[in-house]
C-alpha atoms as a PDB file:
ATOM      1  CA  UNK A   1      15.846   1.567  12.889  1.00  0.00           C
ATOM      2  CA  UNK A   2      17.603  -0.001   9.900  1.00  0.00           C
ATOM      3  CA  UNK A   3      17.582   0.693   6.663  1.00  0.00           C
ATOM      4  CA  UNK A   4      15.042  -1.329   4.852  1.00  0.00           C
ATOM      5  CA  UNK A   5      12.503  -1.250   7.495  1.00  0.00           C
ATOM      6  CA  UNK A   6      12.928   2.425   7.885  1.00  0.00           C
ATOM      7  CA  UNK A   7      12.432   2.363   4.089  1.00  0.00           C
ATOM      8  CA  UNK A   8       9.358   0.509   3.924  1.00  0.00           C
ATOM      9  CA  UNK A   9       8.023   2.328   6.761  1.00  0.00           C
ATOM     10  CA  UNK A  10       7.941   5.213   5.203  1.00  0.00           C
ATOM     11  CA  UNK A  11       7.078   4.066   1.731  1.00  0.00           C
ATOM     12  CA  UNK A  12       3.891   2.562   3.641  1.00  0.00           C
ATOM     13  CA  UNK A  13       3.293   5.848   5.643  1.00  0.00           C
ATOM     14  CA  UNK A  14       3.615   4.388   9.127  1.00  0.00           C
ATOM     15  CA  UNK A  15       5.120   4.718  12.033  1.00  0.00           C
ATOM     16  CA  UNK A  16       7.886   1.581  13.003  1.00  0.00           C
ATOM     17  CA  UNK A  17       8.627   2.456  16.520  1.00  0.00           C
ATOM     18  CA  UNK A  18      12.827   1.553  17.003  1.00  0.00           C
ATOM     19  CA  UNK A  19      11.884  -1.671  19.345  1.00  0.00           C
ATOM     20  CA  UNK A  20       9.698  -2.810  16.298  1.00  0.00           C
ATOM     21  CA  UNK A  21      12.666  -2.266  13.336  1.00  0.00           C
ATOM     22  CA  UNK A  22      14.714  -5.051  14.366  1.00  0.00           C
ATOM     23  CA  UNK A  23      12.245  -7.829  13.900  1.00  0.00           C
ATOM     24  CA  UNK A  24      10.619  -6.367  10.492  1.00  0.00           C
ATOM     25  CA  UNK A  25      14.257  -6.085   9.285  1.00  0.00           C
ATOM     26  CA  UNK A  26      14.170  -9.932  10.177  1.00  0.00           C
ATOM     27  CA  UNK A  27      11.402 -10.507   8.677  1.00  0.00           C
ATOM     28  CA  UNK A  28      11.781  -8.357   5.166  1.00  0.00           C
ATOM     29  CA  UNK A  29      15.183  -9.677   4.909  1.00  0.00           C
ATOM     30  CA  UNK A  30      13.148 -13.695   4.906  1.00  0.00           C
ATOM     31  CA  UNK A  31      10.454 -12.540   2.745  1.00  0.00           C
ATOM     32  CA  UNK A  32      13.218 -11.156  -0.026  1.00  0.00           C
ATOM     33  CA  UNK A  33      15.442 -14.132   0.215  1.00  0.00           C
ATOM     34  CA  UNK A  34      12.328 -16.182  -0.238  1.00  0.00           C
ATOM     35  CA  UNK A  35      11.347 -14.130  -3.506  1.00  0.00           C
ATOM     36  CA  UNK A  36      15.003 -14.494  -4.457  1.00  0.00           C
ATOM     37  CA  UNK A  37      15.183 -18.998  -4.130  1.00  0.00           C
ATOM     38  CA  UNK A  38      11.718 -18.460  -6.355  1.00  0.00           C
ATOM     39  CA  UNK A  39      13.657 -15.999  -9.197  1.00  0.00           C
ATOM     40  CA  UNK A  40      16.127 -18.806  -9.595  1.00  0.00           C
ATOM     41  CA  UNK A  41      14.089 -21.812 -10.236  1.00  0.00           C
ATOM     42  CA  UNK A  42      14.017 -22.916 -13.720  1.00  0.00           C
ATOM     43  CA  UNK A  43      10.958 -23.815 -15.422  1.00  0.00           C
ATOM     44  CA  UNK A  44      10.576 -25.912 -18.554  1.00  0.00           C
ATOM     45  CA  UNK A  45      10.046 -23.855 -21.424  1.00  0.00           C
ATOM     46  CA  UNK A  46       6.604 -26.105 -22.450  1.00  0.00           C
ATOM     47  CA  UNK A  47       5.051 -25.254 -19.078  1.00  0.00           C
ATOM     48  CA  UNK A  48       2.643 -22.265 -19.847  1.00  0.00           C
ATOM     49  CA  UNK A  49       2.146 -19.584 -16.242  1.00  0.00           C
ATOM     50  CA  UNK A  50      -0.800 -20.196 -13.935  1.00  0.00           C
ATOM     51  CA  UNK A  51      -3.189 -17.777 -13.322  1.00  0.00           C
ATOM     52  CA  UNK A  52      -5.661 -18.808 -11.196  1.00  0.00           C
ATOM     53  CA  UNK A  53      -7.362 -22.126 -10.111  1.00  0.00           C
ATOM     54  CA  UNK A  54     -10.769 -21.184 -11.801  1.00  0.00           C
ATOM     55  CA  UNK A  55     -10.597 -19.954 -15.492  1.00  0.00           C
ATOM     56  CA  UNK A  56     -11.929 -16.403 -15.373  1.00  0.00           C
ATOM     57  CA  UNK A  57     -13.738 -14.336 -17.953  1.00  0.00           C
ATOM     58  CA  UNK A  58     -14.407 -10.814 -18.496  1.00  0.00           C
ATOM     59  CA  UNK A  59     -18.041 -10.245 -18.932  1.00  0.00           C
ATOM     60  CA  UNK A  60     -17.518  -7.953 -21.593  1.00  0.00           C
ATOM     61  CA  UNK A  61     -21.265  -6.553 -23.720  1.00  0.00           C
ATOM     62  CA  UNK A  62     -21.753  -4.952 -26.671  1.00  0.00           C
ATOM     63  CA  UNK A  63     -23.001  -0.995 -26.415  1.00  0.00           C
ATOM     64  CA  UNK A  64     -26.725  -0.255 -27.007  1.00  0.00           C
ATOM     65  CA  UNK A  65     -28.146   2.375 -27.567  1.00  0.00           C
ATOM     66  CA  UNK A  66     -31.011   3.306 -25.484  1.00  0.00           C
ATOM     67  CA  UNK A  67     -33.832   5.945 -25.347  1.00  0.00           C
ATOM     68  CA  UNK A  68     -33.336   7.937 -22.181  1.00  0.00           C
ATOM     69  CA  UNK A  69     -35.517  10.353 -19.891  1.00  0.00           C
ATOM     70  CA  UNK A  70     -36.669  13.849 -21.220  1.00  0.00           C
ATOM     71  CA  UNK A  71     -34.966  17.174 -20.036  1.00  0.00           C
ATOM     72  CA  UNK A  72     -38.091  18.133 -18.911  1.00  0.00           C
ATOM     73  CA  UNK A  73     -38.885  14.739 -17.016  1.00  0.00           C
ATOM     74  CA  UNK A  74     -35.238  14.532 -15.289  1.00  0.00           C
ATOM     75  CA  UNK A  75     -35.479  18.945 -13.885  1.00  0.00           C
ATOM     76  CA  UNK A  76     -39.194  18.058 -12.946  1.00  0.00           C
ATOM     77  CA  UNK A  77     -37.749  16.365 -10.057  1.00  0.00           C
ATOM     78  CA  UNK A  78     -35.516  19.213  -9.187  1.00  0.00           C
ATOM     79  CA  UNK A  79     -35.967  21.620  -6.626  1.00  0.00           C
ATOM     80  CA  UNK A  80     -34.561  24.194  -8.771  1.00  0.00           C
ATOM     81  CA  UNK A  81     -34.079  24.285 -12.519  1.00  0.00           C
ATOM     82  CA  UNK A  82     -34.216  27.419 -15.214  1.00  0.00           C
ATOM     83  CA  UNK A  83     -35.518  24.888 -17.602  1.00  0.00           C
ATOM     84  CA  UNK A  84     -32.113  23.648 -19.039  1.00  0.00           C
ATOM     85  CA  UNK A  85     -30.033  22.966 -15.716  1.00  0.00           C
ATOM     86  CA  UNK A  86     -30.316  22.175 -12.147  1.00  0.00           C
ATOM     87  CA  UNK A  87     -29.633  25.115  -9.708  1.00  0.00           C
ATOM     88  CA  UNK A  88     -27.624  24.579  -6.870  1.00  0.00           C
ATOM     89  CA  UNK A  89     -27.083  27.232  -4.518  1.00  0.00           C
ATOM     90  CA  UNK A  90     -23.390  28.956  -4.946  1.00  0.00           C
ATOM     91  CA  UNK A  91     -20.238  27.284  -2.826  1.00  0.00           C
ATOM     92  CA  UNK A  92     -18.072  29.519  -4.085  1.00  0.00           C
ATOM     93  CA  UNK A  93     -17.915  33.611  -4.278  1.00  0.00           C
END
């Protein structure tokens, strides 16, 4: 297996039987050169980077305050309580 594909292989945590290397090597080896003809295009310094084809914006809300449910409202569900906490039966000794 070469190099890079053995690489990414294990990187990614999977298993690149040898038949398989040759042809991911091919096919890393495109992808980078690809990523490398992208690096050395020049862009006008006026053109600002895209992001996305729809403008997106984070829903962002103010924090309120809000009553919540009683102590003794919340454990009277509970199966088991002492009045303060749930009990849960012990997982460790």
């Amino acid at each position: 297996m070469s190099n890079l594909a053995q690489d990414v292989a294990k990187l990614a945590r999977i298993d690149l039987p040898d038949d398989e290397a040759e042809a991911t090597q091919a096919n890393l080896e495109k992808v980078l050169n690809y990523v490398q003809q992208l690096e050395s295009v020049q862009l006008p310094d006026d053109i600002e980077p895209f992001f996305g084809a729809i403008e997106s914006v984070n829903a962002i809300r103010v924090d309120q305050t809000q009553p919540s449910f009683a102590r003794e409202e919340i454990l009277s569900n509970a199966p088991d309580s002492d009045g303060q906490f749930y009990k849960v039966p012990q997982v460790f000794e």
